[in-house]
C-alpha atoms as a PDB file:
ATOM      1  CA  UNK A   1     -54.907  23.733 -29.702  1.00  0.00           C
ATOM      2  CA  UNK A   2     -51.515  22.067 -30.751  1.00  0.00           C
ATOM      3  CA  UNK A   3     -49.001  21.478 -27.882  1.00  0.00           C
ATOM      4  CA  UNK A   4     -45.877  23.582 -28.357  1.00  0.00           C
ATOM      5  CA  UNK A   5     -43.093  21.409 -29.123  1.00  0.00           C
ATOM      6  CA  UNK A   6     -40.568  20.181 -26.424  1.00  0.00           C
ATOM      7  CA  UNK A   7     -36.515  20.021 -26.527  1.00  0.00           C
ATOM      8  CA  UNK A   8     -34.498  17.720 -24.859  1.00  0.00           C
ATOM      9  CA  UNK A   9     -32.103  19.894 -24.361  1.00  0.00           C
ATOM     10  CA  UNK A  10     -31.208  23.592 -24.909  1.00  0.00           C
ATOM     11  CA  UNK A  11     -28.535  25.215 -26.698  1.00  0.00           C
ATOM     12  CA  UNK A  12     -25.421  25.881 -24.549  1.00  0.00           C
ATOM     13  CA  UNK A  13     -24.735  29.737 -24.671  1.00  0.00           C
ATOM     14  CA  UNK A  14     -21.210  30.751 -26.603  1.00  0.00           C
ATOM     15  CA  UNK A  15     -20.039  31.419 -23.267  1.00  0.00           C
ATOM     16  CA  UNK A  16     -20.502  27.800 -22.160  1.00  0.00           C
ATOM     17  CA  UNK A  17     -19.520  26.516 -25.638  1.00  0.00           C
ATOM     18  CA  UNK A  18     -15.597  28.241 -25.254  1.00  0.00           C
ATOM     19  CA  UNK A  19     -15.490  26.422 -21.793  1.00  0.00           C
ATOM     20  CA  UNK A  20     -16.323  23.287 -22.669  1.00  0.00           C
ATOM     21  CA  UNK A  21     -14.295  23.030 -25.589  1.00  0.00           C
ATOM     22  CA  UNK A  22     -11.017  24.506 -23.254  1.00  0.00           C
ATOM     23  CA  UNK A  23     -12.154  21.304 -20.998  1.00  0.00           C
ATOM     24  CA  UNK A  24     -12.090  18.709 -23.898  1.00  0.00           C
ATOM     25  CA  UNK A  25      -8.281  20.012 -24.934  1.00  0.00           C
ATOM     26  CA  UNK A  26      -7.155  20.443 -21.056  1.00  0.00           C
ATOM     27  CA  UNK A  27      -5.267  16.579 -20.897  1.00  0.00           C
ATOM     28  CA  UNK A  28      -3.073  17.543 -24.090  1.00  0.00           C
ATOM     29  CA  UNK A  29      -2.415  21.161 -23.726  1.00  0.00           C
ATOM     30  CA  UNK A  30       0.580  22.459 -21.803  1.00  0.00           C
ATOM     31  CA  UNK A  31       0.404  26.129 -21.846  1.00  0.00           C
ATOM     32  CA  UNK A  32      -3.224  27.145 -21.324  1.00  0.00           C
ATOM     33  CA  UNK A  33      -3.261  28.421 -18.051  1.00  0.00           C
ATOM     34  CA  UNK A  34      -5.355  25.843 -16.535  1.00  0.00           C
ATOM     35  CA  UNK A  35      -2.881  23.174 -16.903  1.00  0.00           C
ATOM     36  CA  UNK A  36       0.149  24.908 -15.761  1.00  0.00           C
ATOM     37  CA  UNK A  37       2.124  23.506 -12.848  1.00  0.00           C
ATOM     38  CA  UNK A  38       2.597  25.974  -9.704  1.00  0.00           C
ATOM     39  CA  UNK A  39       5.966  26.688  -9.629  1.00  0.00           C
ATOM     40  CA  UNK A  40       7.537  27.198  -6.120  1.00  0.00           C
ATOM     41  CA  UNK A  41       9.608  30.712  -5.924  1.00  0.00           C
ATOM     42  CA  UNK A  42      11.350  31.905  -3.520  1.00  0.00           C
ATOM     43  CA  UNK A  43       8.325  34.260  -2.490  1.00  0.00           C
ATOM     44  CA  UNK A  44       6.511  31.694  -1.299  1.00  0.00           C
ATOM     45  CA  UNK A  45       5.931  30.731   1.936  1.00  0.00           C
ATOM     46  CA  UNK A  46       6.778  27.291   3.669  1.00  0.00           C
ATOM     47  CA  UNK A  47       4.373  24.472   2.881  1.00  0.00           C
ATOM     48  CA  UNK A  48       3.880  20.740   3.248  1.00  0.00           C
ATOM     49  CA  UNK A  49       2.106  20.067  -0.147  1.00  0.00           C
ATOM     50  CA  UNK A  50       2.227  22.357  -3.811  1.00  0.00           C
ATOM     51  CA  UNK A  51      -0.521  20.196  -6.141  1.00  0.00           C
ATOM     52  CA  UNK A  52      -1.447  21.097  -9.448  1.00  0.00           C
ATOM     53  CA  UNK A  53      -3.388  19.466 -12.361  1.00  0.00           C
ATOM     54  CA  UNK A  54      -3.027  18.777 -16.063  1.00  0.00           C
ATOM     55  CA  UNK A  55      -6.652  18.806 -16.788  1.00  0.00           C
ATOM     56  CA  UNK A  56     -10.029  17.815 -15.134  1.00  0.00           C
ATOM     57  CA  UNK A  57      -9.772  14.511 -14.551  1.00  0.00           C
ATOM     58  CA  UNK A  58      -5.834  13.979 -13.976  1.00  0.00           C
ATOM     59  CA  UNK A  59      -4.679  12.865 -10.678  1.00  0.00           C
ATOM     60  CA  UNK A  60      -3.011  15.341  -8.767  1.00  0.00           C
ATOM     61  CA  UNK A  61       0.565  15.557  -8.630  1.00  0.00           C
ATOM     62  CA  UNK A  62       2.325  16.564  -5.967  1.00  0.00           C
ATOM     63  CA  UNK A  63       5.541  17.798  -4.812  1.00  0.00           C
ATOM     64  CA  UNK A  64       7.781  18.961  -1.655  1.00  0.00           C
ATOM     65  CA  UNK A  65       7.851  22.526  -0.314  1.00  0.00           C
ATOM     66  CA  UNK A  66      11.377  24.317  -0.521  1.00  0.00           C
ATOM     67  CA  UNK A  67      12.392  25.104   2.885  1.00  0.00           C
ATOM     68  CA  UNK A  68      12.487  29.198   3.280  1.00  0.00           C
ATOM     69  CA  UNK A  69      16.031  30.108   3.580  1.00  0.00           C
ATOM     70  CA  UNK A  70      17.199  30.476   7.291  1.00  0.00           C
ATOM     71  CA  UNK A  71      14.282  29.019   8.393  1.00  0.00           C
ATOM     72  CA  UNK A  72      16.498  26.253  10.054  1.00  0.00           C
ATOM     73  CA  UNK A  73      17.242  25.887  13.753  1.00  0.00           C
ATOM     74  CA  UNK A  74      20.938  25.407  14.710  1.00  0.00           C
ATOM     75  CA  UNK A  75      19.590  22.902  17.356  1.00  0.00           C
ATOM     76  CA  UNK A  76      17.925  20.526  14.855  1.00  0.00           C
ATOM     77  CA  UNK A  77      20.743  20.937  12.124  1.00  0.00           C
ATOM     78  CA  UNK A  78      22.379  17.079  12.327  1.00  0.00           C
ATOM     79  CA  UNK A  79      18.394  16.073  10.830  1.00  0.00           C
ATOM     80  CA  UNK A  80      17.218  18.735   8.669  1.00  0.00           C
ATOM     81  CA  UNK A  81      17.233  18.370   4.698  1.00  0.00           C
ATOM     82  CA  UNK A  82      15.567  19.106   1.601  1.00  0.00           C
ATOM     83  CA  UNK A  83      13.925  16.493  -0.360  1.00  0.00           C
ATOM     84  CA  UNK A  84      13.535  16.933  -3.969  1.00  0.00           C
ATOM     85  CA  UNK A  85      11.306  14.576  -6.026  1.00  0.00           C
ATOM     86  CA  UNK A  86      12.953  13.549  -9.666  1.00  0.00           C
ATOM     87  CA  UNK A  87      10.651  11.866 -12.285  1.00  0.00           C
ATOM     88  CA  UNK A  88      12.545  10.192 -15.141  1.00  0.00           C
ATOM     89  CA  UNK A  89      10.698   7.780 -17.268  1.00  0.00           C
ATOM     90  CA  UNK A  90      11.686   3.974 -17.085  1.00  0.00           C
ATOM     91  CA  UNK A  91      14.917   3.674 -19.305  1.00  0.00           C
ATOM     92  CA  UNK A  92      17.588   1.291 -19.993  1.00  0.00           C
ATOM     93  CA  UNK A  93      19.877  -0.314 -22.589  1.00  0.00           C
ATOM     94  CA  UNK A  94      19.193  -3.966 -23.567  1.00  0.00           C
ATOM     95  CA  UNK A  95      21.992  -6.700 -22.591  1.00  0.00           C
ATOM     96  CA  UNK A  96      23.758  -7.012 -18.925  1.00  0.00           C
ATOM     97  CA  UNK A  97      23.015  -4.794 -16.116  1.00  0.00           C
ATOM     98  CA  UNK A  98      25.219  -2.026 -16.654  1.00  0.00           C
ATOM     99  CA  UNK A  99      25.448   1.867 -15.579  1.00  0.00           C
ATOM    100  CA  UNK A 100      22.391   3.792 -17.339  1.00  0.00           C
ATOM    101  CA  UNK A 101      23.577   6.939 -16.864  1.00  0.00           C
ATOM    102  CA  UNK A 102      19.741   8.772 -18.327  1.00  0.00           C
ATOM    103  CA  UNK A 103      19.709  10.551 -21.380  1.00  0.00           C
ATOM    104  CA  UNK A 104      18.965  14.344 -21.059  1.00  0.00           C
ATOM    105  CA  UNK A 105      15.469  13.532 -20.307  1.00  0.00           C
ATOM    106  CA  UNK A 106      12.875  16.182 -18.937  1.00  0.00           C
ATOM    107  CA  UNK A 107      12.891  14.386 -15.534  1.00  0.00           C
ATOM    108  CA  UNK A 108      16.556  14.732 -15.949  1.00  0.00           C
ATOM    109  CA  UNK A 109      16.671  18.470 -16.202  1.00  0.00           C
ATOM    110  CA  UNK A 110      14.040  19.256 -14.402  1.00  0.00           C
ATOM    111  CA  UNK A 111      16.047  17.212 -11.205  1.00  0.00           C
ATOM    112  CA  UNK A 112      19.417  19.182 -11.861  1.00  0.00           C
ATOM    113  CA  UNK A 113      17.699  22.729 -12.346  1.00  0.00           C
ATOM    114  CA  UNK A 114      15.564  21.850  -9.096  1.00  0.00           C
ATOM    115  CA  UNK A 115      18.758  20.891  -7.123  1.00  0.00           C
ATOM    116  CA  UNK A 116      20.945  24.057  -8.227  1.00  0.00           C
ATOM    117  CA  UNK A 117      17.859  26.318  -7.173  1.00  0.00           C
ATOM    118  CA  UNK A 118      17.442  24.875  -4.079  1.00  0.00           C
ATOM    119  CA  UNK A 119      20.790  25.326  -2.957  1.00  0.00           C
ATOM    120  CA  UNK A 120      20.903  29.009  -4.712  1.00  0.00           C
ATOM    121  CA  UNK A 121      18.004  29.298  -1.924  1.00  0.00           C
ATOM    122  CA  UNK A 122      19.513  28.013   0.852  1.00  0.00           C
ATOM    123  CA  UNK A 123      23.111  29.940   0.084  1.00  0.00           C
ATOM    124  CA  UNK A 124      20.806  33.393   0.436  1.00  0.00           C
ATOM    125  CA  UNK A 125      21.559  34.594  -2.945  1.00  0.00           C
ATOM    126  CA  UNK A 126      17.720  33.518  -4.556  1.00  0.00           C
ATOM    127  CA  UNK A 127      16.139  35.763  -7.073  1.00  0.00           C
ATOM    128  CA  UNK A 128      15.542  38.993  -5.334  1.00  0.00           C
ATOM    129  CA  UNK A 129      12.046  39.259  -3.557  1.00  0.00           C
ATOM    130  CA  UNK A 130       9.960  41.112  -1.260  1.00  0.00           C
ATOM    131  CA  UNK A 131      11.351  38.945   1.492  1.00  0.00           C
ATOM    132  CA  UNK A 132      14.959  39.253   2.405  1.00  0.00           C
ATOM    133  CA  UNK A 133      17.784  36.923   1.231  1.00  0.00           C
ATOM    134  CA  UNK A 134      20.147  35.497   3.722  1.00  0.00           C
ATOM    135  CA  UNK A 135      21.902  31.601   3.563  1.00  0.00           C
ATOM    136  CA  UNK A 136      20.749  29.125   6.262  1.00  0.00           C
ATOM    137  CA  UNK A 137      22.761  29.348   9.862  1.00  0.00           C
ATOM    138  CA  UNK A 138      23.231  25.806   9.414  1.00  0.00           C
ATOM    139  CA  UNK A 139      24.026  23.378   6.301  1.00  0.00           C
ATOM    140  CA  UNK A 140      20.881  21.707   5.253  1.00  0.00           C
ATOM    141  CA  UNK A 141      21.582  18.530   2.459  1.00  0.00           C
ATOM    142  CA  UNK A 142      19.717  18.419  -0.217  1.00  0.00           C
ATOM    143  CA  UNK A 143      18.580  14.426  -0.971  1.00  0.00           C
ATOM    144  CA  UNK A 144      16.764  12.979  -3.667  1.00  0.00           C
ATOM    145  CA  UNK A 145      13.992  11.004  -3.496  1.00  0.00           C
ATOM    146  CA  UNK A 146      14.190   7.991  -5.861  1.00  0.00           C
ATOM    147  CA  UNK A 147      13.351   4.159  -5.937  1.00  0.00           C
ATOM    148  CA  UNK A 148      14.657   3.601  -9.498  1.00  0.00           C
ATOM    149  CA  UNK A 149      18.611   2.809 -10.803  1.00  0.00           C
ATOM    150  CA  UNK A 150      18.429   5.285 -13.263  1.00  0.00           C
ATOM    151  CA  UNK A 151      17.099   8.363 -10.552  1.00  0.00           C
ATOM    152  CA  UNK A 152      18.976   6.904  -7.880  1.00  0.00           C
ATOM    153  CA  UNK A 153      22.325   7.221 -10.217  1.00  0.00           C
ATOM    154  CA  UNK A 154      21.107  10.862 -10.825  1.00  0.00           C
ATOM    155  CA  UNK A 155      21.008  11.479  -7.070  1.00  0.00           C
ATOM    156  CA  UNK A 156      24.711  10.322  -6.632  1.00  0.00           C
ATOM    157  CA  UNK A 157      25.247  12.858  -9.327  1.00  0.00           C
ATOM    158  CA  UNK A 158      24.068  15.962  -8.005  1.00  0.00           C
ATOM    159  CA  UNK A 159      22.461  15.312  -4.519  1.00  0.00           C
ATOM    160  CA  UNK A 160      23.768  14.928  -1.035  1.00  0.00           C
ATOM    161  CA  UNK A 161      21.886  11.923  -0.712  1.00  0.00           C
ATOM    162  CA  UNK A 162      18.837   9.808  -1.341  1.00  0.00           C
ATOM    163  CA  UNK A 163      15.633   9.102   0.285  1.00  0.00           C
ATOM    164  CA  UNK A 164      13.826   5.590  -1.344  1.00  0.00           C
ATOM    165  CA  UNK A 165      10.878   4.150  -0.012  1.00  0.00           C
ATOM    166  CA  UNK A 166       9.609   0.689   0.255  1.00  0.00           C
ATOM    167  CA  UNK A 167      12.969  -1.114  -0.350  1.00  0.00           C
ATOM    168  CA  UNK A 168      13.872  -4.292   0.969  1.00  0.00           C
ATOM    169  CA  UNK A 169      17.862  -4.631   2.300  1.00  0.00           C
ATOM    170  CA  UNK A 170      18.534  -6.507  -0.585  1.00  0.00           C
ATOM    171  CA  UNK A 171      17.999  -3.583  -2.372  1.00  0.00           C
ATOM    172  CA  UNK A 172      19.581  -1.448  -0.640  1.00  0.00           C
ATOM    173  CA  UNK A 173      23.157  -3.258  -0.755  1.00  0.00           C
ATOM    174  CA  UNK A 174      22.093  -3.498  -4.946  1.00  0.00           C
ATOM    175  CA  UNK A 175      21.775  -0.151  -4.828  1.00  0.00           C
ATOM    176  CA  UNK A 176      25.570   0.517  -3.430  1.00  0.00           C
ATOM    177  CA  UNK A 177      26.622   0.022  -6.727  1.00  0.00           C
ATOM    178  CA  UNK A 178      23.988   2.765  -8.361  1.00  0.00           C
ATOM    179  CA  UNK A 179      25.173   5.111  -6.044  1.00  0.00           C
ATOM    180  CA  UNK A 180      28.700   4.634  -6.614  1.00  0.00           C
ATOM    181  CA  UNK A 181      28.117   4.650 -10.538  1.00  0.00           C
ATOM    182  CA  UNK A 182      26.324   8.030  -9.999  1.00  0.00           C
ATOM    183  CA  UNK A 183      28.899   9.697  -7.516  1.00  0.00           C
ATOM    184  CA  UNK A 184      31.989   8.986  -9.948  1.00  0.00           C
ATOM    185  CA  UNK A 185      30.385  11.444 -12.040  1.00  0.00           C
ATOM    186  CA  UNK A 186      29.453  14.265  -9.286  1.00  0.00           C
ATOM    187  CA  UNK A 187      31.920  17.309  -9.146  1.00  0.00           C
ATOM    188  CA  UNK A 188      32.741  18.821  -5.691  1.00  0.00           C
ATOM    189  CA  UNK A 189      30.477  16.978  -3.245  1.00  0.00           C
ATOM    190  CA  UNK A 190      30.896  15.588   0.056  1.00  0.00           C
ATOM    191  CA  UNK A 191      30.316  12.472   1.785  1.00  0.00           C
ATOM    192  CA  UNK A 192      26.414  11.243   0.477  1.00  0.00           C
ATOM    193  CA  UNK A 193      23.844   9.794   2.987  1.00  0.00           C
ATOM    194  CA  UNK A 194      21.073   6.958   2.408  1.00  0.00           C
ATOM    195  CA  UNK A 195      17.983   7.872   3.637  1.00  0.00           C
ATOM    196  CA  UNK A 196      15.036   5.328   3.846  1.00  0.00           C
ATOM    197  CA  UNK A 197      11.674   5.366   4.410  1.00  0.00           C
ATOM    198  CA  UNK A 198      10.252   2.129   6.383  1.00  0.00           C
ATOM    199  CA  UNK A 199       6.880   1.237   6.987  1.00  0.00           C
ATOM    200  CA  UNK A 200       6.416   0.058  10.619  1.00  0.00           C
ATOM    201  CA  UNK A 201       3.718  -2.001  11.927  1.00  0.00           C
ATOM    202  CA  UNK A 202       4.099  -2.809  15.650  1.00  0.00           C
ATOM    203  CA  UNK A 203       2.343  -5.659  17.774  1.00  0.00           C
ATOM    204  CA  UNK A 204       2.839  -8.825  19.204  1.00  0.00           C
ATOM    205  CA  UNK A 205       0.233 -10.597  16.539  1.00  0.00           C
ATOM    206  CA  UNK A 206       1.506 -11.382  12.900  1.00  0.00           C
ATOM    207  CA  UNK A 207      -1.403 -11.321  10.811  1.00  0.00           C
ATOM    208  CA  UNK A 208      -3.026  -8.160  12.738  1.00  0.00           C
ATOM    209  CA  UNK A 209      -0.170  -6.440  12.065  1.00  0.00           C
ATOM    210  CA  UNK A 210      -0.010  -7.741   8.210  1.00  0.00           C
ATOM    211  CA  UNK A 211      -3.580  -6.957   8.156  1.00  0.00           C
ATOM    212  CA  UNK A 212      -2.898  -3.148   9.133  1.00  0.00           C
ATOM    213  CA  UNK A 213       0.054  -3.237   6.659  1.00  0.00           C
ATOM    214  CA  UNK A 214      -2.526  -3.989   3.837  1.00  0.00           C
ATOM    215  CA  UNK A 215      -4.784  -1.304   4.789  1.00  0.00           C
ATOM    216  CA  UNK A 216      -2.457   1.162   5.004  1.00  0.00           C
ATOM    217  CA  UNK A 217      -0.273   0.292   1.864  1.00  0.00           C
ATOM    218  CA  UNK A 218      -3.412  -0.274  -1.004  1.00  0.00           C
ATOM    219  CA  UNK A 219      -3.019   2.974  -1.720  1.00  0.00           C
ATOM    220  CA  UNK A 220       0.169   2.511  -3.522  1.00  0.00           C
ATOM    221  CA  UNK A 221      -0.463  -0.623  -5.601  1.00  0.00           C
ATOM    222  CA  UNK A 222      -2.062   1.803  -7.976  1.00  0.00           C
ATOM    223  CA  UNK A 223       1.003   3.541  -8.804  1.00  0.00           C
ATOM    224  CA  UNK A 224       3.375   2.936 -11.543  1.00  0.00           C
ATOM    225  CA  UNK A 225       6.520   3.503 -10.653  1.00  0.00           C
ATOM    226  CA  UNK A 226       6.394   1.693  -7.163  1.00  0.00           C
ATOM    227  CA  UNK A 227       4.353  -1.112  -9.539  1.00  0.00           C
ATOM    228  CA  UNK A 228       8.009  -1.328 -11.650  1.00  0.00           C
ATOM    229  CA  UNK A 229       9.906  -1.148  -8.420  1.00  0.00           C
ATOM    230  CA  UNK A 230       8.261  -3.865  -6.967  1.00  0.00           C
ATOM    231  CA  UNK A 231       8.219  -6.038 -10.146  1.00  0.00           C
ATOM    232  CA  UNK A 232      12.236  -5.453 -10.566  1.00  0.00           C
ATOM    233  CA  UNK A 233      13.091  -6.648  -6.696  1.00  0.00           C
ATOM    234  CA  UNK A 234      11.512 -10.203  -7.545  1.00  0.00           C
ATOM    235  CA  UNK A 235       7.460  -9.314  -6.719  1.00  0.00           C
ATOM    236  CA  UNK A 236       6.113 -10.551 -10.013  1.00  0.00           C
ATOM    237  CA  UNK A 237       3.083 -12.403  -9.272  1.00  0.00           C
ATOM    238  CA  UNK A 238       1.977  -9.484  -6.524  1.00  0.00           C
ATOM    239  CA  UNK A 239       2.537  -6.857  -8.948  1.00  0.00           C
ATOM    240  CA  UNK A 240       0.291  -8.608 -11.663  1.00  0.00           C
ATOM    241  CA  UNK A 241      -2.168  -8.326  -8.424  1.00  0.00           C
ATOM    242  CA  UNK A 242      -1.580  -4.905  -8.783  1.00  0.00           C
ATOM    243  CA  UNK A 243      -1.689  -3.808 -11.915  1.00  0.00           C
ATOM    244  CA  UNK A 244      -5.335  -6.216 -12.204  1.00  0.00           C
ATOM    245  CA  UNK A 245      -6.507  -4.194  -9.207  1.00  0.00           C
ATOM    246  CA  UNK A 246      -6.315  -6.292  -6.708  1.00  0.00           C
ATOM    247  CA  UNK A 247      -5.303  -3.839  -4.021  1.00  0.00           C
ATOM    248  CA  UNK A 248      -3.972  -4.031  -0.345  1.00  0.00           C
ATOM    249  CA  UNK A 249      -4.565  -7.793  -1.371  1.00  0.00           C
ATOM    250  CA  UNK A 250      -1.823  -7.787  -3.900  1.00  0.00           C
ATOM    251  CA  UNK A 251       0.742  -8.315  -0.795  1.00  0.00           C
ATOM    252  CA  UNK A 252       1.630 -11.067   0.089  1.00  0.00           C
ATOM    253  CA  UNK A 253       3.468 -12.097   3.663  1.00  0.00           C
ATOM    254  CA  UNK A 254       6.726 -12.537   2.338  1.00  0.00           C
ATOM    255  CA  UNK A 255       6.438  -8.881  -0.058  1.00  0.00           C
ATOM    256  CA  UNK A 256       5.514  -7.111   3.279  1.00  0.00           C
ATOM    257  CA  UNK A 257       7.872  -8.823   5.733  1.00  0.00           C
ATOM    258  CA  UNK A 258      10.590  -8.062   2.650  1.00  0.00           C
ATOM    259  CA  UNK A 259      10.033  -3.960   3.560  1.00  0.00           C
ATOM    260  CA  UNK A 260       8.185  -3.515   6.510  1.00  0.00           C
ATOM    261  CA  UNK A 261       9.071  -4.023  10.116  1.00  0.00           C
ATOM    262  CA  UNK A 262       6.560  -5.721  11.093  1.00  0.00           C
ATOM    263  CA  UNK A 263       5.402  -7.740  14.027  1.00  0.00           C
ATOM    264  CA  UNK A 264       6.865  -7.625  17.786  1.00  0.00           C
ATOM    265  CA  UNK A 265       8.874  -4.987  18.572  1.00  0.00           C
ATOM    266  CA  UNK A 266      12.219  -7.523  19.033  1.00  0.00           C
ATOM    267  CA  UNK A 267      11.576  -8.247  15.755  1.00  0.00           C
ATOM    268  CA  UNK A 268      11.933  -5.636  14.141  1.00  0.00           C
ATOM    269  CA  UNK A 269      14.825  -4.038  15.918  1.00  0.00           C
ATOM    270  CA  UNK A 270      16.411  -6.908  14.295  1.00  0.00           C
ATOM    271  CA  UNK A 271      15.284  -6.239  11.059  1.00  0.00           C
ATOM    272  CA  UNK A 272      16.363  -2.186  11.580  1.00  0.00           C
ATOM    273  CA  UNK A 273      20.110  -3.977  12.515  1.00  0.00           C
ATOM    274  CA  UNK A 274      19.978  -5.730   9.012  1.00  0.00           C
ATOM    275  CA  UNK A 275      19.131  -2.192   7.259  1.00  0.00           C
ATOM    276  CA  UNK A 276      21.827  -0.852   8.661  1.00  0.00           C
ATOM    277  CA  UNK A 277      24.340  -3.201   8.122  1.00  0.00           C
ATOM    278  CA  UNK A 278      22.920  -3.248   4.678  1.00  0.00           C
ATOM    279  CA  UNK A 279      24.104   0.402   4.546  1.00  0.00           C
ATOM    280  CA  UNK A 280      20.868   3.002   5.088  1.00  0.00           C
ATOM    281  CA  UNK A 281      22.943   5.746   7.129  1.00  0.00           C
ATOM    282  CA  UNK A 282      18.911   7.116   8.352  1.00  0.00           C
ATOM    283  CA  UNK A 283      15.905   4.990   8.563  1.00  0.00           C
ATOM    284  CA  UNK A 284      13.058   7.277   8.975  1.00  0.00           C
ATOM    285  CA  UNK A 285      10.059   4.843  10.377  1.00  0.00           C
ATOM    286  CA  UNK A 286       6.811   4.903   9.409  1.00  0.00           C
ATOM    287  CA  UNK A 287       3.825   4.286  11.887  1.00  0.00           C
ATOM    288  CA  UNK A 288       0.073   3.558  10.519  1.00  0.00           C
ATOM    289  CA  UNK A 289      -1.981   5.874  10.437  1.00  0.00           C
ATOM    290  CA  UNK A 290      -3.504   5.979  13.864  1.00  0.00           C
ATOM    291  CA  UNK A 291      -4.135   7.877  16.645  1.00  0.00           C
ATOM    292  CA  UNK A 292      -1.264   7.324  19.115  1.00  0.00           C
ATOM    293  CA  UNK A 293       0.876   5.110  16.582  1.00  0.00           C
ATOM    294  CA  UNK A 294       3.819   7.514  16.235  1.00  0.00           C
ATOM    295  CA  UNK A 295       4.347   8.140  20.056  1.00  0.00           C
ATOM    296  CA  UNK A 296       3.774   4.140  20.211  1.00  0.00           C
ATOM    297  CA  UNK A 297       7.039   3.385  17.477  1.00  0.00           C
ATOM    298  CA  UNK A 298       9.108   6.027  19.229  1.00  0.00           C
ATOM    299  CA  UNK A 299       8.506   4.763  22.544  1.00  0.00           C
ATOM    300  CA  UNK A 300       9.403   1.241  21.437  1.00  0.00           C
ATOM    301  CA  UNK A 301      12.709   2.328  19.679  1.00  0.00           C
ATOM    302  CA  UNK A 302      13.892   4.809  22.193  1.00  0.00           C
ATOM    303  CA  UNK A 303      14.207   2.524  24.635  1.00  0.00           C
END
């Protein structure tokens, strides 16, 4: 008798077909409903993280939570802000450093509506909801975090201050002159604060500590915008590391002593001195990750 005839593969029911073929079109569509972004409204409840996708296999983008409105304490009022993340693709006119103000860009609108919301929020007169409206018993800034000219310019513009990451003080006095550019053209705003995110690595022995600061940084060697940063304050041979893949072994001493404390703890209180002479109005430190490393910084600094 003949042997029945074997398939490789069967045929993929109509059901499956529409899925797969709403897969294949997820990275350039926009509207389905599988690649819309989760907006935040004013229904939501607090959170640390909102992610959302563009398709399958897009990293996942992530964003801050907007604080609910009075959920402030009057006792923690000098501290407490909003940060806002602003994306505006890399942009600038060719020929001598200059103001850029950005063009009307979607990072640039999406920064201004996000800002006007958020203080809508916190002023207690947000879209009406199940939840009751009332404005915050305390002011809370709203800053915006940016490591670019062009975003930091916005957030002289329309923010109450900034929050960078990863700069060295030599950036942070270049950026004096962003910040002014940017506040000539804000309308009925106060006094602006820089914010600044450090990345602290405590301990007595150098290359331990550099070691640590490796480990604990590779993760962002992979990302573009702090790639650009990086290349524009001087880092050109460690960003080619980067961008080849090279890793937490894209650093070398002099990039991480540049924007790290790092090392004994004498050190780096004289590297904190330099930041703020260099004009960062709150330096928000940033232990390893570590059991024990946070209570560990704030030990050493509060004495």
């Amino acid at each position: 008798m003949p042997a029945s005839p074997v398939t490789s593969a069967t045929q993929p029911s109509p059901r499956a077909q529409r899925s797969a073929r709403s897969s294949s079109t997820d990275s350039g569509c926009s509207r389905s409903s599988s690649c819309m972004p989760v907006r935040i409204g004013a229904h939501d409840p607090p959170r640390q993280v909102r992610s959302y996708r563009r398709g399958p296999n897009a990293p996942i983008r992530r964003g801050n939570a907007v604080p609910r409105p009075g959920s402030c304490r009057r006792n923690c009022a000098e501290r407490l802000c909003h940060s806002t993340n602003v994306g505006i693709r890399p942009w600038a006119a060719s020929g001598p450093a200059r103001s850029v103000r950005a063009p009307e860009t979607e990072g640039r609108r999406h920064g201004c509506a996000t800002t006007r919301s958020v203080r809508v929020w916190l002023a207690g007169t947000g879209p009406a909801t199940h939840l009751p409206q009332r404005p915050a018993p305390c002011a809370v800034p709203v800053h915006v975090a940016a490591v670019g000219r062009v975003a930091v310019e916005l957030a002289g513009e329309i923010a109450d201050g900034a929050m960078p990451t990863f700069w060295s003080p030599q950036r942070v006095a270049q950026s004096k002159e962003w910040l002014s550019d940017g506040r000539s053209r804000s309308v009925g705003l106060g006094p602006f604060e820089l914010t600044l995110g450090i990345s602290t690595f405590l301990g007595d022995d150098l290359a331990t500590c550099r070691a640590a600061a490796r480990q604990n940084l590779a993760l962002y060697t992979g990302l573009p915008f702090f790639q650009r940063m990086w290349r524009d304050s001087g880092f050109v041979e460690e960003t080619t590391r980067m961008v080849a893949g090279a890793g937490g072994a894209s650093f070398s001493d002099a990039m991480l002593d540049a924007f790290c404390l790092i090392g004994p703890v004498s050190r780096c209180r004289e590297r904190l001195a330099e930041y703020r002479d260099c004009g960062v109005d709150l330096p928000i430190l940033g232990p390893p990750v570590t059991p024990g490393a946070a209570r560990e910084t704030i030990a050493a600094f509060a004495a």
